[in-house]
PDB file of N, CA and C in Angstrom:
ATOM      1  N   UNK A   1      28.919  -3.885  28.812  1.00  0.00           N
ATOM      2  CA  UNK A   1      27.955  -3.131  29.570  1.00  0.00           C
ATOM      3  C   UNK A   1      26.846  -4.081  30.028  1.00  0.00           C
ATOM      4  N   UNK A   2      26.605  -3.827  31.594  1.00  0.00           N
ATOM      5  CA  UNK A   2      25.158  -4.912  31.690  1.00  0.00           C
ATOM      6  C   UNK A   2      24.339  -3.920  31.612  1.00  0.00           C
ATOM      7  N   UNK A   3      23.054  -4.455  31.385  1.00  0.00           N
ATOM      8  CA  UNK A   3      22.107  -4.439  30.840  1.00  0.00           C
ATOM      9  C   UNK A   3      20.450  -5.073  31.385  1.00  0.00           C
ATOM     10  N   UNK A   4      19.916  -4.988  32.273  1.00  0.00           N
ATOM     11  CA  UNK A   4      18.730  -6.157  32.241  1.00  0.00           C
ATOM     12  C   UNK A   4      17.796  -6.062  31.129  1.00  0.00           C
ATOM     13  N   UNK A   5      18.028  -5.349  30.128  1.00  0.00           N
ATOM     14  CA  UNK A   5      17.136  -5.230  28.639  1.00  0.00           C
ATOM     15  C   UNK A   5      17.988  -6.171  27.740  1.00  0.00           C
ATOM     16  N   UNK A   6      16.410  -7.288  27.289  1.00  0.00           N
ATOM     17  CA  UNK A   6      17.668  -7.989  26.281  1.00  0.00           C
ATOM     18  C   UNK A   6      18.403  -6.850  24.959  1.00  0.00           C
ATOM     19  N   UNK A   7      19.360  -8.050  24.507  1.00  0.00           N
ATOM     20  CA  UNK A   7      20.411  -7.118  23.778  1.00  0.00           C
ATOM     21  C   UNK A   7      19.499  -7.413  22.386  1.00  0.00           C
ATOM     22  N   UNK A   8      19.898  -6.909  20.715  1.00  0.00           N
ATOM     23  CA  UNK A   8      19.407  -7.201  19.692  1.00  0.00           C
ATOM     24  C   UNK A   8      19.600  -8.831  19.354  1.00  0.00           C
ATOM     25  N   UNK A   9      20.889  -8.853  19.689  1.00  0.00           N
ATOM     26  CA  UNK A   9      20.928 -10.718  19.278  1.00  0.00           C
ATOM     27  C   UNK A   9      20.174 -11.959  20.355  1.00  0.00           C
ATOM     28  N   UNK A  10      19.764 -11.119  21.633  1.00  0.00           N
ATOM     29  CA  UNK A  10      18.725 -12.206  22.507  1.00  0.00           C
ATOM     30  C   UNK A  10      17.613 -11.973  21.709  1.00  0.00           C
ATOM     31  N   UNK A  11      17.486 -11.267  21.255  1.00  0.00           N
ATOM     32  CA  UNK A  11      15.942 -10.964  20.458  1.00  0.00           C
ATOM     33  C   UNK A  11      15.862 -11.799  19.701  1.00  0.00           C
ATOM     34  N   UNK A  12      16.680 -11.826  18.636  1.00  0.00           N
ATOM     35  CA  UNK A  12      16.616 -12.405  17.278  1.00  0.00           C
ATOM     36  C   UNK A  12      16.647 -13.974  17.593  1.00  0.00           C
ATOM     37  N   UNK A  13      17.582 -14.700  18.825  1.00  0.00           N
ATOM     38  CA  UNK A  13      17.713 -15.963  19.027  1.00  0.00           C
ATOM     39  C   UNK A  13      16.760 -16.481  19.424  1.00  0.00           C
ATOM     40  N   UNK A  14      15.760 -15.629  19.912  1.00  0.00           N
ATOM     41  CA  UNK A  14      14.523 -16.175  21.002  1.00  0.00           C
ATOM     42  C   UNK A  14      13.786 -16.141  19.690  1.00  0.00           C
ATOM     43  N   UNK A  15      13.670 -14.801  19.087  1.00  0.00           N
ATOM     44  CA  UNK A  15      12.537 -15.386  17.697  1.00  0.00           C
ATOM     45  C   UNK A  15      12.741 -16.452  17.128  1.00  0.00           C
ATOM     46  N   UNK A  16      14.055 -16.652  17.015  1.00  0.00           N
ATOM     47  CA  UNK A  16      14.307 -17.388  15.652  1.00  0.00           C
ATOM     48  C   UNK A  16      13.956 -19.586  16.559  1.00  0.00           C
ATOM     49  N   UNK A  17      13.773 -19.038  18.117  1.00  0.00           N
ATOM     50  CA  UNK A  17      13.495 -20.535  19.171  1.00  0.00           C
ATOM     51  C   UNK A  17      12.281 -20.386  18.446  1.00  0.00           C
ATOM     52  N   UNK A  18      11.752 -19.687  19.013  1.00  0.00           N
ATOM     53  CA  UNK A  18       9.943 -19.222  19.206  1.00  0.00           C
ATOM     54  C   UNK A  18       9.955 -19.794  17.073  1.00  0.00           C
ATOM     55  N   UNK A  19      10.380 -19.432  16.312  1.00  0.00           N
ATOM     56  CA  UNK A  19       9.493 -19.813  15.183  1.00  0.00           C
ATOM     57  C   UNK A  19       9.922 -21.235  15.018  1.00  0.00           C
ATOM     58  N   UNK A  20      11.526 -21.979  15.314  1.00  0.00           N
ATOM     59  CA  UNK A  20      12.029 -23.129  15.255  1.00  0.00           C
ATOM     60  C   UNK A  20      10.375 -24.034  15.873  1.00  0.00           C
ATOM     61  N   UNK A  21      10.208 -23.493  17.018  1.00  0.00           N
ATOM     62  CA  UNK A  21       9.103 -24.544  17.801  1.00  0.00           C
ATOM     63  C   UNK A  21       7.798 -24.596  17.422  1.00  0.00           C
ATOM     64  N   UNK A  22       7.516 -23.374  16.458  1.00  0.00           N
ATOM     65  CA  UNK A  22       6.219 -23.547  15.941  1.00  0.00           C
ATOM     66  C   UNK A  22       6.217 -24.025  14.507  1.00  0.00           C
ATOM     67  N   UNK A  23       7.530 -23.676  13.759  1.00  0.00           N
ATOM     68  CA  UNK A  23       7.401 -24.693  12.641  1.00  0.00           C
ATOM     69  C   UNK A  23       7.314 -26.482  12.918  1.00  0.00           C
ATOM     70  N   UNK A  24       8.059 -27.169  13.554  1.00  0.00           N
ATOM     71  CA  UNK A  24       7.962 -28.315  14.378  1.00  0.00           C
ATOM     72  C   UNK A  24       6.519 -28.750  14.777  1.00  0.00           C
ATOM     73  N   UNK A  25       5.989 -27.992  15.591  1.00  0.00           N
ATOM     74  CA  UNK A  25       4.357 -28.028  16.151  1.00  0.00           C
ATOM     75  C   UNK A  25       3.628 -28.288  14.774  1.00  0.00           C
ATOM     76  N   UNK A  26       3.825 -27.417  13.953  1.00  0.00           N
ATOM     77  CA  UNK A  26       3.091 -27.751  12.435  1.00  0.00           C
ATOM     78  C   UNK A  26       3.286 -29.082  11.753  1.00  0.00           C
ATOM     79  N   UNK A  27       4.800 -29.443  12.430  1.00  0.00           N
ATOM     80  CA  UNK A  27       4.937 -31.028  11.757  1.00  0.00           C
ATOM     81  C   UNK A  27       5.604 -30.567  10.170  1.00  0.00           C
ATOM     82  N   UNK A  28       6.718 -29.743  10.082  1.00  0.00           N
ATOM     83  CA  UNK A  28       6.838 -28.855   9.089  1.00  0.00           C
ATOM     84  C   UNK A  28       8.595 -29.111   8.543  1.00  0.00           C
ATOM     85  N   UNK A  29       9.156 -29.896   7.930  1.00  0.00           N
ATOM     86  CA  UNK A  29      10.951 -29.679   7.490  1.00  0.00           C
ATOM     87  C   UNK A  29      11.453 -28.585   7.118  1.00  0.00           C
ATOM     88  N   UNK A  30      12.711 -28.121   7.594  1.00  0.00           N
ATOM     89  CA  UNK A  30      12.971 -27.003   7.265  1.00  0.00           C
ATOM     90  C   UNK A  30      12.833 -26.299   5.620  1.00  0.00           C
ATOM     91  N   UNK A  31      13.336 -27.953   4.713  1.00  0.00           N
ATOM     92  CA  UNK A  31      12.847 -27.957   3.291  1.00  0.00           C
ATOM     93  C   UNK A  31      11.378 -27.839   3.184  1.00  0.00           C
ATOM     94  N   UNK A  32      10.559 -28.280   3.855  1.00  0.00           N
ATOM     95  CA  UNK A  32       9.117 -28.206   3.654  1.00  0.00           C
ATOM     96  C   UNK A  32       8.496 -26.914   3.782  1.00  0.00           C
ATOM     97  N   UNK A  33       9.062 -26.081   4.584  1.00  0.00           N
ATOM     98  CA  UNK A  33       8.925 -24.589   5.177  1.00  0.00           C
ATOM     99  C   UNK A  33       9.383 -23.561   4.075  1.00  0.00           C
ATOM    100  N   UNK A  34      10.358 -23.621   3.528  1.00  0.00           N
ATOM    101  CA  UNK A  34      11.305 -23.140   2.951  1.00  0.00           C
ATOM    102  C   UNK A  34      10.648 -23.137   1.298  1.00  0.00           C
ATOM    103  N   UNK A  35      10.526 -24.201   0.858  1.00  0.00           N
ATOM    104  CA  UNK A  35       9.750 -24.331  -0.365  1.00  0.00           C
ATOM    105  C   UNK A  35       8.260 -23.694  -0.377  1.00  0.00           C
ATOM    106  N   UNK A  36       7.331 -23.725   0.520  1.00  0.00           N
ATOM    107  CA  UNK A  36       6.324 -23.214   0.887  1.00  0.00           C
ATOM    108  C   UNK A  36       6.225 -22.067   1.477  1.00  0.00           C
ATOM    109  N   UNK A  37       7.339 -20.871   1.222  1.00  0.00           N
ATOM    110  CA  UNK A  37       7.424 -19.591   1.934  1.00  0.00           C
ATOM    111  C   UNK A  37       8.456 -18.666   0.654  1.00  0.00           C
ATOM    112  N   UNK A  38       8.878 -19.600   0.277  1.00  0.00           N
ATOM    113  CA  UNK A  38       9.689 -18.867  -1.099  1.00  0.00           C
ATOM    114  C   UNK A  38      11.267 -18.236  -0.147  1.00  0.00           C
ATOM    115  N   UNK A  39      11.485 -18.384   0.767  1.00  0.00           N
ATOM    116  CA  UNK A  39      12.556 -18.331   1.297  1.00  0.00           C
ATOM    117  C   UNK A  39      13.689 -19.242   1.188  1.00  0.00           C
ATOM    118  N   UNK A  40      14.900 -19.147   0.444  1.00  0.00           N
ATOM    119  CA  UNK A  40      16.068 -20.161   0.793  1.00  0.00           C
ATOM    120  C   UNK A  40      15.994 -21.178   1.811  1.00  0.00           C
ATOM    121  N   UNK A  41      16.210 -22.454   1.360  1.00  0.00           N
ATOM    122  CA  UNK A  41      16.785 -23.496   2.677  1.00  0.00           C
ATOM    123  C   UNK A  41      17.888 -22.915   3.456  1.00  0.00           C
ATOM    124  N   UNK A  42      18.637 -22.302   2.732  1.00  0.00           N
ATOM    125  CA  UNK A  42      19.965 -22.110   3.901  1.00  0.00           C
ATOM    126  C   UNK A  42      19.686 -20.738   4.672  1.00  0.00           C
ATOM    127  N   UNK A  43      18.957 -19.965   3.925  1.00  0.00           N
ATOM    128  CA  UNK A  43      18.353 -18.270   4.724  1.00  0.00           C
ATOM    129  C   UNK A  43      17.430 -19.051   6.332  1.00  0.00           C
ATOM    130  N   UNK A  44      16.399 -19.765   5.489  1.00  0.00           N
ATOM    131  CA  UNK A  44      15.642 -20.242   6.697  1.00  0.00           C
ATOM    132  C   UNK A  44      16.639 -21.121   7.679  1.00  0.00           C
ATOM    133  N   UNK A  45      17.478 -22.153   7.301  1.00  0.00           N
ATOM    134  CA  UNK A  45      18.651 -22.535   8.539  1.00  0.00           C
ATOM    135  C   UNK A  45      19.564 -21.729   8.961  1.00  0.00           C
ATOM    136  N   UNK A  46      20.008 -20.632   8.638  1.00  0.00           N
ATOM    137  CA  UNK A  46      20.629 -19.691   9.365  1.00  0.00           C
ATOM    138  C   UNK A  46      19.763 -19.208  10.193  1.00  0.00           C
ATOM    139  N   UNK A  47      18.483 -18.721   9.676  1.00  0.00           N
ATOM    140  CA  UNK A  47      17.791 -17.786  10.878  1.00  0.00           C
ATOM    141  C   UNK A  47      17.315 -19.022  12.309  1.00  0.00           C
ATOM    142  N   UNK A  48      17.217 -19.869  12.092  1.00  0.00           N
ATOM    143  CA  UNK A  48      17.059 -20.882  13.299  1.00  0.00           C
ATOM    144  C   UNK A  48      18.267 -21.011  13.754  1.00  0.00           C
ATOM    145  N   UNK A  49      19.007 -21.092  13.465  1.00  0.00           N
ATOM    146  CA  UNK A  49      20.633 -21.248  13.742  1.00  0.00           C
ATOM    147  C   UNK A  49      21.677 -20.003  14.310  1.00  0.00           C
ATOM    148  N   UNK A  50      20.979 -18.780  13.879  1.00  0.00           N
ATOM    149  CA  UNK A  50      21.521 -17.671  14.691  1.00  0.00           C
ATOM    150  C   UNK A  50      21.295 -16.647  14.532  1.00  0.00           C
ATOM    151  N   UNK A  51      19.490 -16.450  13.998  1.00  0.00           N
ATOM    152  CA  UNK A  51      18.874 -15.573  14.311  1.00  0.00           C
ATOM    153  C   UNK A  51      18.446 -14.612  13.285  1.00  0.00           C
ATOM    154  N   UNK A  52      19.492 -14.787  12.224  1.00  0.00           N
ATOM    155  CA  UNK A  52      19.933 -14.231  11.193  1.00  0.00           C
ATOM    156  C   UNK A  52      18.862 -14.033  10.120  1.00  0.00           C
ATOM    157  N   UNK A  53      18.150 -12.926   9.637  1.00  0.00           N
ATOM    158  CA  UNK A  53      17.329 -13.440   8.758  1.00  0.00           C
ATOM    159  C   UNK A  53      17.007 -11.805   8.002  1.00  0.00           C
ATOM    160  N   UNK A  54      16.893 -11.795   6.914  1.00  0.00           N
ATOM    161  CA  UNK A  54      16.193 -10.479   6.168  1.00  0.00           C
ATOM    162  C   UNK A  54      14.879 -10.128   6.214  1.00  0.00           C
ATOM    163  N   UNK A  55      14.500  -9.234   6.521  1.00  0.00           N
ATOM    164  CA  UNK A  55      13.013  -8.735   6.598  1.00  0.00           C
ATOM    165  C   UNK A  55      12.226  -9.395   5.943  1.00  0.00           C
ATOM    166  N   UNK A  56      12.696  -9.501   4.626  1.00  0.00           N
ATOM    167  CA  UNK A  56      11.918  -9.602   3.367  1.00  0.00           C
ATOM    168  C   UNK A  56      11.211 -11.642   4.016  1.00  0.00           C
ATOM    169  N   UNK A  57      12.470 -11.841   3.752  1.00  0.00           N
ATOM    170  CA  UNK A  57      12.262 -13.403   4.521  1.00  0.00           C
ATOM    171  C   UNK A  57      11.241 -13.610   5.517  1.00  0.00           C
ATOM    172  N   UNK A  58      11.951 -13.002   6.322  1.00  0.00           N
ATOM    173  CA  UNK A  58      10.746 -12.858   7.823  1.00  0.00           C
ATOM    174  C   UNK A  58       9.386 -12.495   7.337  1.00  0.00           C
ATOM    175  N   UNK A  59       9.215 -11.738   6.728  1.00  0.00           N
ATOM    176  CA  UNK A  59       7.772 -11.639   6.304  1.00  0.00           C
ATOM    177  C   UNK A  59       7.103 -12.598   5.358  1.00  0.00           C
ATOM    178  N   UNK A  60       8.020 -12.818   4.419  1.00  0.00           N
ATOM    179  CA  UNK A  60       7.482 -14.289   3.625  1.00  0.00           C
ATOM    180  C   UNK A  60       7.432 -15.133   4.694  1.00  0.00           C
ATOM    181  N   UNK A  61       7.896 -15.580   6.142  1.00  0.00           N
ATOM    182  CA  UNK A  61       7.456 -16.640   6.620  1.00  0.00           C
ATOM    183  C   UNK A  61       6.501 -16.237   7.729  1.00  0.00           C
ATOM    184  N   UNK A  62       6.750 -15.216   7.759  1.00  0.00           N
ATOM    185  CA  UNK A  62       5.518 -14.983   9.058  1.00  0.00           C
ATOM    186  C   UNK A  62       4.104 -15.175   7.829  1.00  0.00           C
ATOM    187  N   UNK A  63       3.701 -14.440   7.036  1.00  0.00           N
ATOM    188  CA  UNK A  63       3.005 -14.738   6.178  1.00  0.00           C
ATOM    189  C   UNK A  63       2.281 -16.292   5.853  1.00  0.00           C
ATOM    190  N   UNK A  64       3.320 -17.093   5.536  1.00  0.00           N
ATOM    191  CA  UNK A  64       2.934 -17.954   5.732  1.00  0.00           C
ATOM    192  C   UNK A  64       2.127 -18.666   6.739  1.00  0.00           C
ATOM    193  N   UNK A  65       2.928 -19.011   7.960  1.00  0.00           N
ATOM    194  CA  UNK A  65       2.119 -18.957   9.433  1.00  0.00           C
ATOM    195  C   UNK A  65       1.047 -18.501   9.683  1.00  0.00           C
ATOM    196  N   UNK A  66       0.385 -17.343   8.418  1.00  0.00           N
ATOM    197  CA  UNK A  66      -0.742 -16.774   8.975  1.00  0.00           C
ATOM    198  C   UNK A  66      -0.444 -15.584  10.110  1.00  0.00           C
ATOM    199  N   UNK A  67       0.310 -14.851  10.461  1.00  0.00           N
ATOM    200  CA  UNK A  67       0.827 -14.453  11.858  1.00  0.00           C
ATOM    201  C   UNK A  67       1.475 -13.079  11.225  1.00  0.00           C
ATOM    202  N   UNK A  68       1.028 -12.166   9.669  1.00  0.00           N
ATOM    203  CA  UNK A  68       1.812 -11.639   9.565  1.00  0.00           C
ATOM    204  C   UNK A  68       1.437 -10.259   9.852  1.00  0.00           C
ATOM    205  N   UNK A  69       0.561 -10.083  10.685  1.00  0.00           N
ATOM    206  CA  UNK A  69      -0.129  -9.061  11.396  1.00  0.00           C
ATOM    207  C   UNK A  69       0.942  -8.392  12.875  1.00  0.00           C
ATOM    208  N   UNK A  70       1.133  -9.422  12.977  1.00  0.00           N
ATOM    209  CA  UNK A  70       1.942  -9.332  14.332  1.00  0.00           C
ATOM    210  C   UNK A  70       3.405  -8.716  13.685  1.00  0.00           C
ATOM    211  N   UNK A  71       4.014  -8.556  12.610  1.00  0.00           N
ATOM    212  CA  UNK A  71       4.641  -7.981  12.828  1.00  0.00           C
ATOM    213  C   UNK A  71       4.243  -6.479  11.859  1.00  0.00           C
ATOM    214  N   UNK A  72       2.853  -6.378  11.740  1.00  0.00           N
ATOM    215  CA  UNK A  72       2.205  -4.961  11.042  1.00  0.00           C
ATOM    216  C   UNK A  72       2.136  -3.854  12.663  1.00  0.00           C
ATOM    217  N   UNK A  73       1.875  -4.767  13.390  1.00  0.00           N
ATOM    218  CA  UNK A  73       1.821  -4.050  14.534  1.00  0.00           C
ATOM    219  C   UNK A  73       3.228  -3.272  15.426  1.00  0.00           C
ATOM    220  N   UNK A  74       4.141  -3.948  14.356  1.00  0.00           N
ATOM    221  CA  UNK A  74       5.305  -3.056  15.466  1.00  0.00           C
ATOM    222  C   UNK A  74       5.609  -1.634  14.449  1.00  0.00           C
ATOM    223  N   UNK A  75       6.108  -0.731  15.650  1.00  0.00           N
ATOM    224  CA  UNK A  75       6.222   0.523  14.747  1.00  0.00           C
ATOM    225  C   UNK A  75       5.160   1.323  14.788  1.00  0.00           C
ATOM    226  N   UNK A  76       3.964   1.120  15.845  1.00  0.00           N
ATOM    227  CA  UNK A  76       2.870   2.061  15.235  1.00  0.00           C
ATOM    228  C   UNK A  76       3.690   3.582  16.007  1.00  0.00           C
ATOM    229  N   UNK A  77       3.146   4.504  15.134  1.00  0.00           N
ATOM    230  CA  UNK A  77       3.318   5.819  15.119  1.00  0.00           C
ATOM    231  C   UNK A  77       2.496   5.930  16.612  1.00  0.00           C
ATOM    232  N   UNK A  78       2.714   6.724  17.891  1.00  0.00           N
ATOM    233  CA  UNK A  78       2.040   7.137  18.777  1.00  0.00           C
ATOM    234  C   UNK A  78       1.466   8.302  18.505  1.00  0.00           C
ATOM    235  N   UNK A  79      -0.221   8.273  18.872  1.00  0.00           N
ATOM    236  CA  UNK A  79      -0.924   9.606  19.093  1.00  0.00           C
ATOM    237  C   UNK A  79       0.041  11.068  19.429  1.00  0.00           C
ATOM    238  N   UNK A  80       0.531  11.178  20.326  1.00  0.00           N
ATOM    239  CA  UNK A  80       1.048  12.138  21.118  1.00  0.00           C
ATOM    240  C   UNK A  80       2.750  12.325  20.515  1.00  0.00           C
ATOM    241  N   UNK A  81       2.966  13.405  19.860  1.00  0.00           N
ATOM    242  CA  UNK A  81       3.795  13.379  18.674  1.00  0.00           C
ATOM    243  C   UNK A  81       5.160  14.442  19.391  1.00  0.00           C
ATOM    244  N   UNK A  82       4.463  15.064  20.496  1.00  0.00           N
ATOM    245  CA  UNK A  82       5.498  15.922  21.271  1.00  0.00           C
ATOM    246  C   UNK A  82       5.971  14.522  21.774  1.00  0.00           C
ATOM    247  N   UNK A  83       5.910  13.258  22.476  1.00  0.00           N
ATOM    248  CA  UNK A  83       6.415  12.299  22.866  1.00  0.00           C
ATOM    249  C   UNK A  83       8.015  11.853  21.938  1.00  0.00           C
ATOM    250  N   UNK A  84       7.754  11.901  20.501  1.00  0.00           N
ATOM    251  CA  UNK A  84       8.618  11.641  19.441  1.00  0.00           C
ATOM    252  C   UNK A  84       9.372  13.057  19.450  1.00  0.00           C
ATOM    253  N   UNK A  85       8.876  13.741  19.184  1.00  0.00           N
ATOM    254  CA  UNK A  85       9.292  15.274  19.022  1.00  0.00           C
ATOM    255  C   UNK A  85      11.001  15.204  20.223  1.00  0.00           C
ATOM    256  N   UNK A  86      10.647  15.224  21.407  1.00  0.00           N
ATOM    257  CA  UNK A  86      11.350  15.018  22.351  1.00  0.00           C
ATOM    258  C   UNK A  86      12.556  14.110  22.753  1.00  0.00           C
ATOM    259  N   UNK A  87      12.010  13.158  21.392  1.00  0.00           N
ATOM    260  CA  UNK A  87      13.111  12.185  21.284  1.00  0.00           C
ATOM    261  C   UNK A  87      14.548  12.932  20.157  1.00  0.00           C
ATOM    262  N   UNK A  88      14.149  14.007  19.570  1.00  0.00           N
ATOM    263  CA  UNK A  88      15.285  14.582  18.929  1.00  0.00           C
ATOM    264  C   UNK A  88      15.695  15.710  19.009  1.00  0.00           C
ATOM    265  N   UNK A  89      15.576  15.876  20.156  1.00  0.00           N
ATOM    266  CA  UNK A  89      15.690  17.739  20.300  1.00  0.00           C
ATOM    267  C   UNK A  89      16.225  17.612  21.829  1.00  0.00           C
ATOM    268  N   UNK A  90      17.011  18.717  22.183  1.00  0.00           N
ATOM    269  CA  UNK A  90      18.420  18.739  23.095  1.00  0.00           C
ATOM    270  C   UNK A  90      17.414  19.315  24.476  1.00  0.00           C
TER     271      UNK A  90
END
């Protein structure tokens, strides 16, 4: 099916660019990252490698980064609840 909305795995590959380039910018080894986030070496090289990563992880490293706000912000509940309401009803 096309699509012009990325799919779940463009998501995850672009995060997983987007954190590859800011761990780097920090001047940071994947062992150096990894030990300092309490996340696996091989959890953290999979998720650079294909995106792959457990919540729990992701938040131990966003955390780290300082940055772990940004993902407090997804999910907020909207004011206007008939909006949601509408999303399950025929």
């Amino acid at each position: 099916m096309y699509s012009l909305k990325p799919t779940p795995f463009e998501v995850s590959k672009a995060l997983a660019n987007r954190f590859r380039a800011i761990r780097k910018q920090l001047k940071l080894s994947q062992e150096e990252m990894a030990g300092r986030s309490g996340v696996s070496f091989g959890s953290l090289k999979r998720f650079e490698n294909t995106g792959k990563i457990s919540l729990e992880s992701l938040l131990k490293l966003m955390h780290l980064l300082g940055r772990l706000e940004e993902i407090d912000q997804l999910l907020i509940i909207k004011e206007n609840q008939e909006d949601l309401e509408k999303l399950f009803t025929k």
